[in-house]
Protein backbone atom coordinates (compact mmCIF):
# COMPACT_ATOMS: atom_id res chain seq x y z
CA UNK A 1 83.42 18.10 -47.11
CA UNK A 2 80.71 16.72 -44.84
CA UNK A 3 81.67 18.00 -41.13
CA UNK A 4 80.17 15.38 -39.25
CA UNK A 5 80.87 15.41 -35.34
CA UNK A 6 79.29 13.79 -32.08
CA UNK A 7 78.85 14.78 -28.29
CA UNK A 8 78.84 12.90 -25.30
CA UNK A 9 75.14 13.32 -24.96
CA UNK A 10 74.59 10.95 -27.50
CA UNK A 11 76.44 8.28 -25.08
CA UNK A 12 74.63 9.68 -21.80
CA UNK A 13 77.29 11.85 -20.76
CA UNK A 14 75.46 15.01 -19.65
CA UNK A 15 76.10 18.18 -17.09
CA UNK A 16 72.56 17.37 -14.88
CA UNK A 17 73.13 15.98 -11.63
CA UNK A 18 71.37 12.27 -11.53
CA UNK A 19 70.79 12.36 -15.27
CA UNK A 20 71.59 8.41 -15.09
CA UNK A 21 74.98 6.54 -16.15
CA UNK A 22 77.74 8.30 -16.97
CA UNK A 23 80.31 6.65 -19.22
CA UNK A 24 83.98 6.83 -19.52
CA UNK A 25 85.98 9.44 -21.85
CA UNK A 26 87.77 6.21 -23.43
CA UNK A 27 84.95 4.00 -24.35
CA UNK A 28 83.18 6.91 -25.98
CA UNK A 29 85.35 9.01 -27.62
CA UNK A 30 86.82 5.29 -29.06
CA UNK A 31 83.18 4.90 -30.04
CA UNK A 32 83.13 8.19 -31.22
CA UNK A 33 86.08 7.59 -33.75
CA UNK A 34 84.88 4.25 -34.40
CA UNK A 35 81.44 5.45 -35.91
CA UNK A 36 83.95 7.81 -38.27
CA UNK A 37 83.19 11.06 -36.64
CA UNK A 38 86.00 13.51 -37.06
CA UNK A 39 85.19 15.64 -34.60
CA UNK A 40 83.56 16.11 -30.80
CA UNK A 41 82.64 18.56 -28.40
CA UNK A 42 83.97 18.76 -24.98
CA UNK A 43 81.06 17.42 -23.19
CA UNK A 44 80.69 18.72 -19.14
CA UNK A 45 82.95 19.90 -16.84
CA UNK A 46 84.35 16.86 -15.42
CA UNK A 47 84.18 14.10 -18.86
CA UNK A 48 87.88 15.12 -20.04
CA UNK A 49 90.79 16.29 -17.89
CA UNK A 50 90.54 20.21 -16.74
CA UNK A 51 93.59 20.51 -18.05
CA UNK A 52 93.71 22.19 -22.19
CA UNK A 53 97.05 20.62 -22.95
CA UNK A 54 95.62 17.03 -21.61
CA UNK A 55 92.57 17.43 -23.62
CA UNK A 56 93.81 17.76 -26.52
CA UNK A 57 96.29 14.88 -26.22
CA UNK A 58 92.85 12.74 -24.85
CA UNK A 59 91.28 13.72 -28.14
CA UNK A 60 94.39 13.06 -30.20
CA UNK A 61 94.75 9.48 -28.67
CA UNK A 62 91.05 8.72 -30.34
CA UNK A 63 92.09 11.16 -33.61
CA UNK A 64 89.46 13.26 -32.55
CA UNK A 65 89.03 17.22 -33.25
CA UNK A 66 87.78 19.67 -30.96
CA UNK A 67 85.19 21.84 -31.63
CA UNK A 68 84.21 23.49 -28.32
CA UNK A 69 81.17 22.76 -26.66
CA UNK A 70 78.04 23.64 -24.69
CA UNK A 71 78.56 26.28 -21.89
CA UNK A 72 74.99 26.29 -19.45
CA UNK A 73 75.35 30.10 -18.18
CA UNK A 74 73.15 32.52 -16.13
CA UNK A 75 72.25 35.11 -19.06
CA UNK A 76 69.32 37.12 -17.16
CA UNK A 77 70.16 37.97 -14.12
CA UNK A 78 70.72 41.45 -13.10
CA UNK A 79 74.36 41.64 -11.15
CA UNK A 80 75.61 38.92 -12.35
CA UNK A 81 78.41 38.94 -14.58
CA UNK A 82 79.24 36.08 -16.37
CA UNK A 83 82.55 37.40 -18.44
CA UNK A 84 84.58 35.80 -16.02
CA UNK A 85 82.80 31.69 -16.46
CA UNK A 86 83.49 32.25 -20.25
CA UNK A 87 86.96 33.88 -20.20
CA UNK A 88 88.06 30.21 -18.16
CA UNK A 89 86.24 28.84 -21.31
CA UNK A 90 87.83 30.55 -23.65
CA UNK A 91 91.50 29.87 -21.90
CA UNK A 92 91.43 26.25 -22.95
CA UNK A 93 90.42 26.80 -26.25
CA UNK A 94 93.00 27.71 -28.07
CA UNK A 95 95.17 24.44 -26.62
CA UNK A 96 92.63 22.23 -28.33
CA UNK A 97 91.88 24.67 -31.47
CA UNK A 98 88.22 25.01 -30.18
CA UNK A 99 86.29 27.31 -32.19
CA UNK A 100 82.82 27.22 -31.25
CA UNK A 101 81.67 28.39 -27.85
CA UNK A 102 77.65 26.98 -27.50
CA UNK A 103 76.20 29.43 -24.99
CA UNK A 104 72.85 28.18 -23.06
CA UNK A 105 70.66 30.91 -21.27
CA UNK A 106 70.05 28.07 -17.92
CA UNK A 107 67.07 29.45 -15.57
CA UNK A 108 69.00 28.88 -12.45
CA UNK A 109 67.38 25.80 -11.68
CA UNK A 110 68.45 21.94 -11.49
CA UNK A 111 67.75 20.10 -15.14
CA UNK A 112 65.66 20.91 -17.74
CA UNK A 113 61.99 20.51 -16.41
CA UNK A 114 61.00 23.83 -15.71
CA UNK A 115 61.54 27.20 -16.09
CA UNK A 116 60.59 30.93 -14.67
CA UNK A 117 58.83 33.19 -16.37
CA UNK A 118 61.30 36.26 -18.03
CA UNK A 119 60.44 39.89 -17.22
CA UNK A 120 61.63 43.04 -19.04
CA UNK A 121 64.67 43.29 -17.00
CA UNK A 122 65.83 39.94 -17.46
CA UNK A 123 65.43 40.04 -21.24
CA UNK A 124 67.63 43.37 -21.85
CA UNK A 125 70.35 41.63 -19.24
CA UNK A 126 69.61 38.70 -21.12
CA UNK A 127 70.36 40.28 -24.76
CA UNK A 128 72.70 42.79 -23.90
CA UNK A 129 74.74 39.78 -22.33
CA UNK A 130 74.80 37.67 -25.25
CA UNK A 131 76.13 40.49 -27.03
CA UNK A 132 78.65 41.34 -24.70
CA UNK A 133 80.14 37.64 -24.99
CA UNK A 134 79.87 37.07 -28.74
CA UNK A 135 82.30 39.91 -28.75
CA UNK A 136 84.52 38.69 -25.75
CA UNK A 137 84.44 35.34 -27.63
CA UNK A 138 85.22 37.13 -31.00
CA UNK A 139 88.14 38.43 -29.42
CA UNK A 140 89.23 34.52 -29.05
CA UNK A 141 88.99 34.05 -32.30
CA UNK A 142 85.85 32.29 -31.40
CA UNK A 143 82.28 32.28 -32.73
CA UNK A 144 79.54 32.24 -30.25
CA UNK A 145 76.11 31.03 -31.07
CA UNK A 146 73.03 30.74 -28.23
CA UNK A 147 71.35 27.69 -28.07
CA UNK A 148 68.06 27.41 -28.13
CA UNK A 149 67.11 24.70 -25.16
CA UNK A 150 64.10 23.15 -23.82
CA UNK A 151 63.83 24.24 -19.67
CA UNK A 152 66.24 27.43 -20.40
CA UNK A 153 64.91 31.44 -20.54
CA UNK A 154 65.34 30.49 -24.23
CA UNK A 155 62.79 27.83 -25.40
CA UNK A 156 60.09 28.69 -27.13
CA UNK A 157 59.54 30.77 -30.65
CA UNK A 158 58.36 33.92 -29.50
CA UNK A 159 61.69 33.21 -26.97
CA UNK A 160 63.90 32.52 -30.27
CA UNK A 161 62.26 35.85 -32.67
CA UNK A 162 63.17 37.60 -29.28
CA UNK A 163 66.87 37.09 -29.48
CA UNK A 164 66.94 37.25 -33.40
CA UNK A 165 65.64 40.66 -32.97
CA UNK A 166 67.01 41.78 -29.88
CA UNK A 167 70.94 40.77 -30.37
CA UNK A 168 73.35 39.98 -33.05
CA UNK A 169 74.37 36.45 -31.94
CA UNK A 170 74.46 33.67 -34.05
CA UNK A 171 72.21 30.50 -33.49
CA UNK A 172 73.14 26.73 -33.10
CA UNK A 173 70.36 24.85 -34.67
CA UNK A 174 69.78 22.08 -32.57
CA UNK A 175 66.74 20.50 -34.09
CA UNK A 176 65.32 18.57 -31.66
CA UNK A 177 64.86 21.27 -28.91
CA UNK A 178 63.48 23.56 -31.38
CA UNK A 179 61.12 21.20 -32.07
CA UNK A 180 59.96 20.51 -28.28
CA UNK A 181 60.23 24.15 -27.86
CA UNK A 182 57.52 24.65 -30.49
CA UNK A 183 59.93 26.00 -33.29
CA UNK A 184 59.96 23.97 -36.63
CA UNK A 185 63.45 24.12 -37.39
CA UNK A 186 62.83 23.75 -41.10
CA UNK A 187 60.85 27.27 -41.07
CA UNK A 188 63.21 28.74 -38.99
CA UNK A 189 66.41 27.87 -41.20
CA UNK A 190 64.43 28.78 -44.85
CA UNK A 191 63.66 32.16 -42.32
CA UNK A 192 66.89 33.28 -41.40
CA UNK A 193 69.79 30.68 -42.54
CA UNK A 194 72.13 33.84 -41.92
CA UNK A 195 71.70 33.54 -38.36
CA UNK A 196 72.84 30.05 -37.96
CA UNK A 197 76.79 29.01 -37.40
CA UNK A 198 76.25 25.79 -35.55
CA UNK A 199 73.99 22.57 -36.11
CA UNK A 200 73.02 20.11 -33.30
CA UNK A 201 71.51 17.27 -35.24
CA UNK A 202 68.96 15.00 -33.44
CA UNK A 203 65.42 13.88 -34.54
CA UNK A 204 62.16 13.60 -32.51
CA UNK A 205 59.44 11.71 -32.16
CA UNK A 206 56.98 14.73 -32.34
CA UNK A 207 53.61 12.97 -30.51
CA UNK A 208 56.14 12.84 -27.20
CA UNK A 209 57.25 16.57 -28.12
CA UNK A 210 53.82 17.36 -27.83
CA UNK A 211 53.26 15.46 -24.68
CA UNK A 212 55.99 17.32 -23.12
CA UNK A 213 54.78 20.77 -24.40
CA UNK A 214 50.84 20.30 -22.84
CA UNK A 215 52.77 19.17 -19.48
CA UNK A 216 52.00 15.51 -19.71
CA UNK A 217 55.87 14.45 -19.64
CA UNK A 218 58.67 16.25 -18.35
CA UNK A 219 61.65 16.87 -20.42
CA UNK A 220 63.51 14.32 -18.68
CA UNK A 221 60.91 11.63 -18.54
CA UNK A 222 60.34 11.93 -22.45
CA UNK A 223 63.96 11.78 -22.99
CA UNK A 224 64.06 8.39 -20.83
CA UNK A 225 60.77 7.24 -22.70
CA UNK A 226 62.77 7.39 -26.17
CA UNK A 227 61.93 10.95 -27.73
CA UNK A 228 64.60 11.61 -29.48
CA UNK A 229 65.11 8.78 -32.26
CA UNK A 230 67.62 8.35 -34.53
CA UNK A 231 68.11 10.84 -37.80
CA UNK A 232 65.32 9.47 -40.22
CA UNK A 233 63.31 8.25 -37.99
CA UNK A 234 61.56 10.87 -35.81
CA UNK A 235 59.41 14.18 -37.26
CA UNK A 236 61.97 16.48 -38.37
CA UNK A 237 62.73 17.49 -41.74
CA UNK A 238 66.43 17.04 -42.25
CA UNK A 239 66.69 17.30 -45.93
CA UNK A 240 65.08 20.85 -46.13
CA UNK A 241 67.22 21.82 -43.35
CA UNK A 242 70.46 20.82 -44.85
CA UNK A 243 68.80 22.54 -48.05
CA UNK A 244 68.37 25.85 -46.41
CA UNK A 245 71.62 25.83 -45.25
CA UNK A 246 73.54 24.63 -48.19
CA UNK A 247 71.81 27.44 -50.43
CA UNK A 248 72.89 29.54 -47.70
CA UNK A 249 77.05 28.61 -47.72
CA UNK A 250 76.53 26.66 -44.25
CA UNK A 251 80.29 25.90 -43.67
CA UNK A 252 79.66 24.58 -39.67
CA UNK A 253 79.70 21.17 -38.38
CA UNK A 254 76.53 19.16 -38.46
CA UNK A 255 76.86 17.56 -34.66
CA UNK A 256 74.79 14.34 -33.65
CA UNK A 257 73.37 15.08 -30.58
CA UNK A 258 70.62 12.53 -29.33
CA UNK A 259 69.90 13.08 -25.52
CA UNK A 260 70.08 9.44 -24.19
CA UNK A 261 70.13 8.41 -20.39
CA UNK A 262 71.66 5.16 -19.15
CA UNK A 263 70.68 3.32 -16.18
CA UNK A 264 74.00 0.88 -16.80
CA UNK A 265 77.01 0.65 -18.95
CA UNK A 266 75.53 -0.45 -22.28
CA UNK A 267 77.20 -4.48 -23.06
CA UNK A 268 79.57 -4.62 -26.43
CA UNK A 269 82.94 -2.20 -27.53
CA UNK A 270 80.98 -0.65 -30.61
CA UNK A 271 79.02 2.46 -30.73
CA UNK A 272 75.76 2.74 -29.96
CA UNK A 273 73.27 1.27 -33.19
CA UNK A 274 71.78 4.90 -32.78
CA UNK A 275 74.21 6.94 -33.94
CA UNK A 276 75.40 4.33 -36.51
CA UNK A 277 72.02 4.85 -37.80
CA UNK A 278 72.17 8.81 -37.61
CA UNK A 279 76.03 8.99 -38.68
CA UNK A 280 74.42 7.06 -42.03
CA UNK A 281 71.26 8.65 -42.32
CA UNK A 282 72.98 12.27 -41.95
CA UNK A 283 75.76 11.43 -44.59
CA UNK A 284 72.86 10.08 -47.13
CA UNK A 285 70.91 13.61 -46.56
CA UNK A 286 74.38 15.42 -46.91
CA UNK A 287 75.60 13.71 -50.19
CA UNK A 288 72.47 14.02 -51.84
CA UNK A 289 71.99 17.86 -51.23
């Protein structure tokens, strides 16, 4: 079976303050379940009710399943602990039957523009952490993967070979920041396709990606410029991907994931044409693998 899933991203819905419009849970997940995807993550604190038990009856209403979803933490700094953010995760899963706990090493900073440089301390807090809560996640019954993310202490690919060496956690794949980042996520899948328990599908136009990566754009303003296009349609290779992976035994979902910012609420009840484009661009490159 093809695990297909969204995320509110792909609607606008993201955990920056002033990223742009932010939609309602009901017109998207509807959307959601309208563009046939069986499955969503949570989106950020604040999209559904904080409440497990009202989540998954949210979900339910729209015939949705819950995978889990992406948790921004502070990974690298020295004194702080942050076992206590993901046990408050990891509370709620199990009332939804969330299994996937997306970890993002977050610099500290507001958005996704810029970053700090890591020092040596940093990275061994940094790696020992991720460690620490792929087992405490584990525990849960719950696989952790880090996610590789433009403007976080893990971006780039010597960033990336560091915490494939360095730890045991598994990746999420999310193609388009891997891309930005510098990584081609083709390589890196035929490279290690062990290491990978998680997909985060979204192309990219790669001239922008390289705009953003020689500082002529900022993460954001590419994203509002139209960087990430739909699957098909942008620079990444999606059929060797899903090759890699299939050869592999890949049994994780394949979530669409296109960063989009809204300045209004979009006019018309149906999903956006972008991820009906993806959602039948991705099952095409699926059925044919």
């Amino acid at each position: 079976m093809n695990r297909i899933a969204g995320a509110p991203i792909s609607w606008g819905v993201c955990e920056v303050p002033g990223w742009g419009y932010q939609l309602p849970p009901g017109r998207v997940l509807a959307e959601m379940h309208d563009a046939g995807l069986a499955a969503t993550e949570l989106g950020p604190d604040g999209f559904l009710p904080a409440s497990a038990a009202e989540q998954r009856a949210v979900l339910a209403r729209h015939d949705l399943h819950a995978i889990g979803g992406f948790t921004p933490l502070l990974l690298h700094v020295p004194g702080h602990d942050p076992a206590p953010e993901v046990e408050a995760v990891l509370a709620g899963y199990g009332a939804t039957g969330s299994d996937v706990l997306v970890l993002s090493a977050v610099s500290g900073r507001d958005g996704y523009d810029t970053r700090p440089e890591l020092d040596e301390d940093g990275w061994r807090t940094l790696l020992g952490n991720l460690d620490r809560l792929a087992a405490l996640a584990d525990a849960h019954g719950v696989r952790a993967v880090l996610h590789p993310h433009v403007g976080t202490m893990v971006e780039n690919t010597a960033d990336v070979q560091r915490v494939l060496d360095g730890s045991s956690i598994a990746l999420c794949l999310d193609t388009g920041h891997l891309l930005i980042g510098g990584t081609d996520p083709a390589e890196l899948t035929r490279q290690a396709p062990e290491r990978i328990a998680h997909t985060h599908v979204k192309d990219v136009d790669l001239a922008m990606a390289r705009k953003v990566q020689a500082g002529r754009l900022t993460y954001t303003e590419a994203v509002r410029a139209g960087m990430y296009r739909p699957v098909g349609h942008g620079d990444v290779d999606f059929a060797a991907i899903v090759g890699h992976l299939r050869r592999r035994g890949y049994d994780g979902w394949y979530v669409l994931e296109q960063d989009t910012i809204l300045t209004e609420e979009p006019p018309g009840t149906g999903p956006p044409a972008d991820v009906l484009t993806s959602v039948a661009q991705l099952r095409s490159i699926l059925d044919a693998a």
